[in-house]
Protein backbone atom coordinates (compact mmCIF):
# COMPACT_ATOMS: atom_id res chain seq x y z
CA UNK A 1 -4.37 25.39 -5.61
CA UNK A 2 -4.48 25.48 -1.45
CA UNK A 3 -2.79 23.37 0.20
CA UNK A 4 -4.94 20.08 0.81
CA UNK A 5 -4.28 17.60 3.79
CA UNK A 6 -5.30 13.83 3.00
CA UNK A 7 -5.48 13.47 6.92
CA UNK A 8 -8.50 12.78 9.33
CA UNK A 9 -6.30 13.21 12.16
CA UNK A 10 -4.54 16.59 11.74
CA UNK A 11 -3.78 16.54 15.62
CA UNK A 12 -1.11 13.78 15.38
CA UNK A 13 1.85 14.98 14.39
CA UNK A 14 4.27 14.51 12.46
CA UNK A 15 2.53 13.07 9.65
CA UNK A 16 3.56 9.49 8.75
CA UNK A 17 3.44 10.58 4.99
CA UNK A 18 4.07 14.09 3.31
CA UNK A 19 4.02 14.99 -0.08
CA UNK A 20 5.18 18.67 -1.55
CA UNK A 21 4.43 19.51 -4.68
CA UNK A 22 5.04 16.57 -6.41
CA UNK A 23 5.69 16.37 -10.37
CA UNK A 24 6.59 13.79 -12.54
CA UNK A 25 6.96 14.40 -16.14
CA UNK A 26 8.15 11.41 -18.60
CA UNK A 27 9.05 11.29 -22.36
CA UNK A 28 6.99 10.05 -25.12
CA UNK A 29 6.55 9.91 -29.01
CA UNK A 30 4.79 13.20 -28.44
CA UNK A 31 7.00 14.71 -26.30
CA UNK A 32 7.03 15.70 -22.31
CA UNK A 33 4.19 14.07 -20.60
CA UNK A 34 3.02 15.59 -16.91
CA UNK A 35 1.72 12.61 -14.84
CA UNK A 36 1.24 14.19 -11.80
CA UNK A 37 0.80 17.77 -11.42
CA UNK A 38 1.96 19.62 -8.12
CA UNK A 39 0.89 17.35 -5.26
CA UNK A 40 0.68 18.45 -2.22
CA UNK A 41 -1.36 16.37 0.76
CA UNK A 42 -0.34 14.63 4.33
CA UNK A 43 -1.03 11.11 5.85
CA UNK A 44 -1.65 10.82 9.35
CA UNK A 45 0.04 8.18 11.23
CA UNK A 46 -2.22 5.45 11.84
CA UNK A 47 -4.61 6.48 9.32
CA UNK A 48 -6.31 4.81 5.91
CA UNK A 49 -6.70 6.72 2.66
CA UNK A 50 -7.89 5.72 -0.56
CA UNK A 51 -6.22 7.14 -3.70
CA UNK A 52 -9.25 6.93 -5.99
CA UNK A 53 -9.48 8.23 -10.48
CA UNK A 54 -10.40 7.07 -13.35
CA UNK A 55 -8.00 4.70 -15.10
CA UNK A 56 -5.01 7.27 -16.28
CA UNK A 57 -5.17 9.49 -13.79
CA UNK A 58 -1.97 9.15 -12.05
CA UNK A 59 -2.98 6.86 -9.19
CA UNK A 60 -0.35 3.83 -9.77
CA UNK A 61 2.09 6.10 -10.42
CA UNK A 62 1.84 8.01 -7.30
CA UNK A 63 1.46 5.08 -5.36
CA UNK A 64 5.18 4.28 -6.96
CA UNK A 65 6.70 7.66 -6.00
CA UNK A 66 5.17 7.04 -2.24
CA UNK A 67 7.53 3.80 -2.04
CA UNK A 68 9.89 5.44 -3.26
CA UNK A 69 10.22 2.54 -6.32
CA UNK A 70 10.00 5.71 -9.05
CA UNK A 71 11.81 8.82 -8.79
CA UNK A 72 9.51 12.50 -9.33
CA UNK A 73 10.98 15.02 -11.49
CA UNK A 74 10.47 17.69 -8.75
CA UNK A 75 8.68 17.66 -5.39
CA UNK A 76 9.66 15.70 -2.42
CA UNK A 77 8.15 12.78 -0.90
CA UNK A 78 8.84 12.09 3.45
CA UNK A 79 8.19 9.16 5.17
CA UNK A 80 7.89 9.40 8.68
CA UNK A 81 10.69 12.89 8.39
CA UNK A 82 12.89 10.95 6.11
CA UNK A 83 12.94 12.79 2.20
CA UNK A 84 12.75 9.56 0.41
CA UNK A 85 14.58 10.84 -2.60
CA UNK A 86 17.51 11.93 -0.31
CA UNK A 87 18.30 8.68 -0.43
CA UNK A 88 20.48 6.73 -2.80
CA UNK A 89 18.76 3.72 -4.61
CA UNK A 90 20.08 1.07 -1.90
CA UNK A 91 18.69 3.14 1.14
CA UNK A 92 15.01 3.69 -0.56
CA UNK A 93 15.28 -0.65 -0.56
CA UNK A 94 16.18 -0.36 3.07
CA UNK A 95 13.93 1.93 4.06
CA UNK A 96 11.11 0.28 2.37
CA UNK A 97 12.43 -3.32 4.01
CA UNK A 98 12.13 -1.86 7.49
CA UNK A 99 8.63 0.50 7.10
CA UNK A 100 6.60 -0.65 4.08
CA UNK A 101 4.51 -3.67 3.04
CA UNK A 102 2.90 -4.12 -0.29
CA UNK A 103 -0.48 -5.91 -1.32
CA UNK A 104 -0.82 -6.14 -5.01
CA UNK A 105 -3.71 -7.36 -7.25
CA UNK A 106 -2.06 -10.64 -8.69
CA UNK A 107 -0.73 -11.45 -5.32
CA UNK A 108 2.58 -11.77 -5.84
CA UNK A 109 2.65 -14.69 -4.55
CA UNK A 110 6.12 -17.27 -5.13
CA UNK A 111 4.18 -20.08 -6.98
CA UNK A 112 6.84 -22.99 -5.64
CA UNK A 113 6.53 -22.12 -2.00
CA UNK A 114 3.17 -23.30 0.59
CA UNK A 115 1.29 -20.72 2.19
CA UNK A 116 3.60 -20.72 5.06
CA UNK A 117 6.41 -20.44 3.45
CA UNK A 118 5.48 -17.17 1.78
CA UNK A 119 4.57 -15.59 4.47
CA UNK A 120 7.91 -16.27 6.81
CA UNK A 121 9.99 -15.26 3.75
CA UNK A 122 9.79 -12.05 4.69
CA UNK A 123 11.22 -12.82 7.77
CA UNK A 124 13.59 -14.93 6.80
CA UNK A 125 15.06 -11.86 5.06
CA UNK A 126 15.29 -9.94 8.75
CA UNK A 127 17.02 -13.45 9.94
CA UNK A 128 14.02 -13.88 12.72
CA UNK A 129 14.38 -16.71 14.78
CA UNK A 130 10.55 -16.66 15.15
CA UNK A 131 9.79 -16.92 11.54
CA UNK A 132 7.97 -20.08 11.39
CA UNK A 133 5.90 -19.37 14.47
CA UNK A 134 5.09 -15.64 13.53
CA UNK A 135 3.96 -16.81 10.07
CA UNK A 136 1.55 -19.91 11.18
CA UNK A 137 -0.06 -16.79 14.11
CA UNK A 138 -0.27 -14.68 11.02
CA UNK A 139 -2.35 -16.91 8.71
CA UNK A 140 -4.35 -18.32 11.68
CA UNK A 141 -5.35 -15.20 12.12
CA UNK A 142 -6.31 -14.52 8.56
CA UNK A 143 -8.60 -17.72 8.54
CA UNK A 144 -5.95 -19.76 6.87
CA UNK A 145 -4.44 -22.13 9.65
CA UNK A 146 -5.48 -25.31 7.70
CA UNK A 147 -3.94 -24.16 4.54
CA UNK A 148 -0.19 -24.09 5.49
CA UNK A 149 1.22 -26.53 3.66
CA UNK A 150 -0.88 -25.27 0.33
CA UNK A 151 0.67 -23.82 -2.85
CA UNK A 152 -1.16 -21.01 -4.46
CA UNK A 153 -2.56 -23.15 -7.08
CA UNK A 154 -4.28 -25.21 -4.69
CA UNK A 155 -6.01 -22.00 -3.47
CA UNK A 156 -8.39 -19.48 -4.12
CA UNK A 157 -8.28 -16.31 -5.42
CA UNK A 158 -9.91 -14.92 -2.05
CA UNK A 159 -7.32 -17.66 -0.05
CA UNK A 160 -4.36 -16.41 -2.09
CA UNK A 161 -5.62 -12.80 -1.50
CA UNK A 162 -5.09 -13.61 2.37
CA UNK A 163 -2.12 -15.00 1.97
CA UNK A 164 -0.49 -11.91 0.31
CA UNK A 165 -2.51 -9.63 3.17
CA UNK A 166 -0.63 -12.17 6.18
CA UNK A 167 2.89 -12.01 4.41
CA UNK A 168 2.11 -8.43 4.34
CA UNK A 169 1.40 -7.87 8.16
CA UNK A 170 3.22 -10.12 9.19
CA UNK A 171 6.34 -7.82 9.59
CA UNK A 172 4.06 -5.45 11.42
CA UNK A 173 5.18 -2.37 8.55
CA UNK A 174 4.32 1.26 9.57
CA UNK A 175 3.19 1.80 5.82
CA UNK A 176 0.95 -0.74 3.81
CA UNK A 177 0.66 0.31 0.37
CA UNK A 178 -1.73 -1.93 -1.87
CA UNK A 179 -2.61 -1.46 -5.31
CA UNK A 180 -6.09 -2.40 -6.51
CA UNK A 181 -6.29 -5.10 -3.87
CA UNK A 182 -9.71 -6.57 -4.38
CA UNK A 183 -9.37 -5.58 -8.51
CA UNK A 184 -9.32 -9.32 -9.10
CA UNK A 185 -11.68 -10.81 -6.73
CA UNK A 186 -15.55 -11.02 -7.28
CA UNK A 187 -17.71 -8.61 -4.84
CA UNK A 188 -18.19 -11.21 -2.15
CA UNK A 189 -14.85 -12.44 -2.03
CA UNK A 190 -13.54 -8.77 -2.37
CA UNK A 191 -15.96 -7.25 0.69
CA UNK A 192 -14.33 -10.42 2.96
CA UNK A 193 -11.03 -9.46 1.91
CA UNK A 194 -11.76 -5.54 2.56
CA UNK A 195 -12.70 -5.94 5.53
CA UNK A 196 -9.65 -8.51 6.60
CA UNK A 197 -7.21 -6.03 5.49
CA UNK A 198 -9.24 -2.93 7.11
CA UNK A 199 -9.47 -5.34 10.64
CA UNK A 200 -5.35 -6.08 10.56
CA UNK A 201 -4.69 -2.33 9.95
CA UNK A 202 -6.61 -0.86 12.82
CA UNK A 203 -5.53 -3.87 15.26
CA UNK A 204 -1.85 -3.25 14.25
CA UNK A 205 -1.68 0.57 13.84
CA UNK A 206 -0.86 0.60 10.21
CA UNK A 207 -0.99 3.58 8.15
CA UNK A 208 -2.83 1.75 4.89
CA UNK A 209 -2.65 3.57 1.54
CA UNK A 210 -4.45 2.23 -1.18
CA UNK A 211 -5.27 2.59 -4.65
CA UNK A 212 -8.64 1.21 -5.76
CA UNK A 213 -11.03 1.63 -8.55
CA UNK A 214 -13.86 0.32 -5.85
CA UNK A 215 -15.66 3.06 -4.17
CA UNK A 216 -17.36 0.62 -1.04
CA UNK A 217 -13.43 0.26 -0.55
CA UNK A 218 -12.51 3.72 -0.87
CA UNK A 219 -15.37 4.65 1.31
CA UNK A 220 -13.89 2.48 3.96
CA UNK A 221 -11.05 4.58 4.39
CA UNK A 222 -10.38 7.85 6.33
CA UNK A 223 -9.65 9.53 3.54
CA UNK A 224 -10.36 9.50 -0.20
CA UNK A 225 -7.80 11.38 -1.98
CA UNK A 226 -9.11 11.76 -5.49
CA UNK A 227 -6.62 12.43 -8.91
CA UNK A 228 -8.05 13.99 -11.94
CA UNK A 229 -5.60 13.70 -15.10
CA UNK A 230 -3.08 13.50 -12.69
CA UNK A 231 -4.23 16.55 -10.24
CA UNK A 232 -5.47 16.80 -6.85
CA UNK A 233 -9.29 17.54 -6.82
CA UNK A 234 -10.47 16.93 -3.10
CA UNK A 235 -9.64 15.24 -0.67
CA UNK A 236 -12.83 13.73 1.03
CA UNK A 237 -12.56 12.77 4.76
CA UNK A 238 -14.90 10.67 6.61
C-alpha cells in the first residue's frame, strides 16, 4: 500500500504524530490475531483527525498504541520526534503527563469530587499554584461557572461531558485523544458538545485525535482516517 498522510497541513513540519508501519498481533483461542495491519499515516501539528470503522476494526486499539498505553508488536509510533516505545513504561506515563489529554465516553469522572475539583486535579498533580483559579477559568469557559461546587451525579450527561472536556484542556496538552466522545450523549447534547471540544482545540492549538462512530463528528475534523478490519483504506481530508 502507498504511503498515506492523515495530514491537511503537509507544510508544517515535523509532524506532531507519526506512525510507521504499525502491527499489533495478540493471542487467542484460535491462535495469532492481526489487529492492525501495517499503518503508516502522519498528524500535523495543530490539526484534527477522526479515526472512523465499523465496530472491530482496530480503531480503540490504535487510539491505545498512539498514547502509548499498549505496546505494537512491530512498527513505531513518534510523538512530536520522540519513538514512544523507546521509552520504558515510566517515561510513556511521563510523556503522556506532560503532552496528552484524554476525553473518554463515560467521563471518567472521580464521582466524590465537585466539578472543580476534577478539573484542578490535574494540576494538582503538576503542583500549580494556580490550580484553583485555572480550573474555575476553565469551566467558565465551558458554560459551567455555576456548577463548581456540583458532583457528577448532580449533573448531566452533556454537563459531565464538559466537565471531562475542561479537566482535559485545562493543562493546555499538545495531544487530545478522545474516544467516542459524544457515544453516550443524545444528538443535541452531542452536536453542543462537538462543537465545545472542536472551539477549545482551535483556540488552544491542540492537535485533537478522535475516535468516533459519528460521521457529523468525523466530518468536523481535518482529516478522517478510516480502518477496515484493522487496515488503512483512505484517508479523507477536508
Amino acid at each position: 500500500m502507498p504511503e498515506m498522510h492523515a495530514s491537511p497541513m503537509a507544510s508544517v513540519p515535523p509532524a506532531m504524530i507519526q506512525v510507521r508501519q504499525l502491527n499489533k498481533t495478540v493471542q487467542d483461542a484460535g491462535g495469532p490475531l492481526t489487529i492492525l495491519h501495517d499503518l503508516d499515516f502522519d498528524i500535523a501539528r495543530g490539526s484534527s483527525t477522526a479515526i472512523v470503522g465499523a465496530s472491530g476494526s482496530g480503531k480503540s486499539t490504535l487510539l491505545s498504541l498512539l498514547a502509548g498505553l499498549d505496546v505494537p508488536s512491530s512498527g513505531s509510533v513518534l510523538v512530536d520526534g520522540q519513538d514512544l516505545f523507546a521509552l520504558d513504561e515510566d517515561a510513556r506515563a511521563a510523556l503522556r503527563a506532560r503532552k496528552m489529554g484524554f476525553v473518554f465516553q463515560n467521563f471518567q469522572l472521580m464521582r466524590n469530587l465537585t466539578a472543580l475539583e476534577n478539573v484542578m486535579l490535574p494540576l494538582e498533580l503538576q503542583q500549580r499554584r494556580d490550580a484553583r483559579q485555572a480550573a474555575m477559568a476553565m469551566l467558565e469557559r465551558v458554560g459551567l461557572g455555576q456548577r463548581l461546587q456540583h458532583y457528577p451525579r448532580l449533573m448531566s450527561g452533556g454537563e459531565q461531558q464538559r466537565v471531562a472536556l475542561a479537566r482535559a484542556f485545562v493543562v493546555r496538552p499538545d495531544i487530545l485523544l478522545a474516544d467516542e466522545p459524544t457515544g453516550s450523549l443524545d444528538h443535541a447534547t452531542g452536536a453542543r458538545v462537538m462543537a465545545l471540544m472542536m472551539a477549545l482545540n482551535h483556540d488552544l492549538g491542540t492537535t485533537l485525535v478522535l475516535v468516533t462512530h459519528d460521521r457529523e463528528l468525523a466530518g468536523a475534523c481535518d482529516v478522517q482516517l478510516e480502518l477496515e478490519a484493522g487496515r488503512q483504506k483512505v484517508a479523507h481530508p477536508k
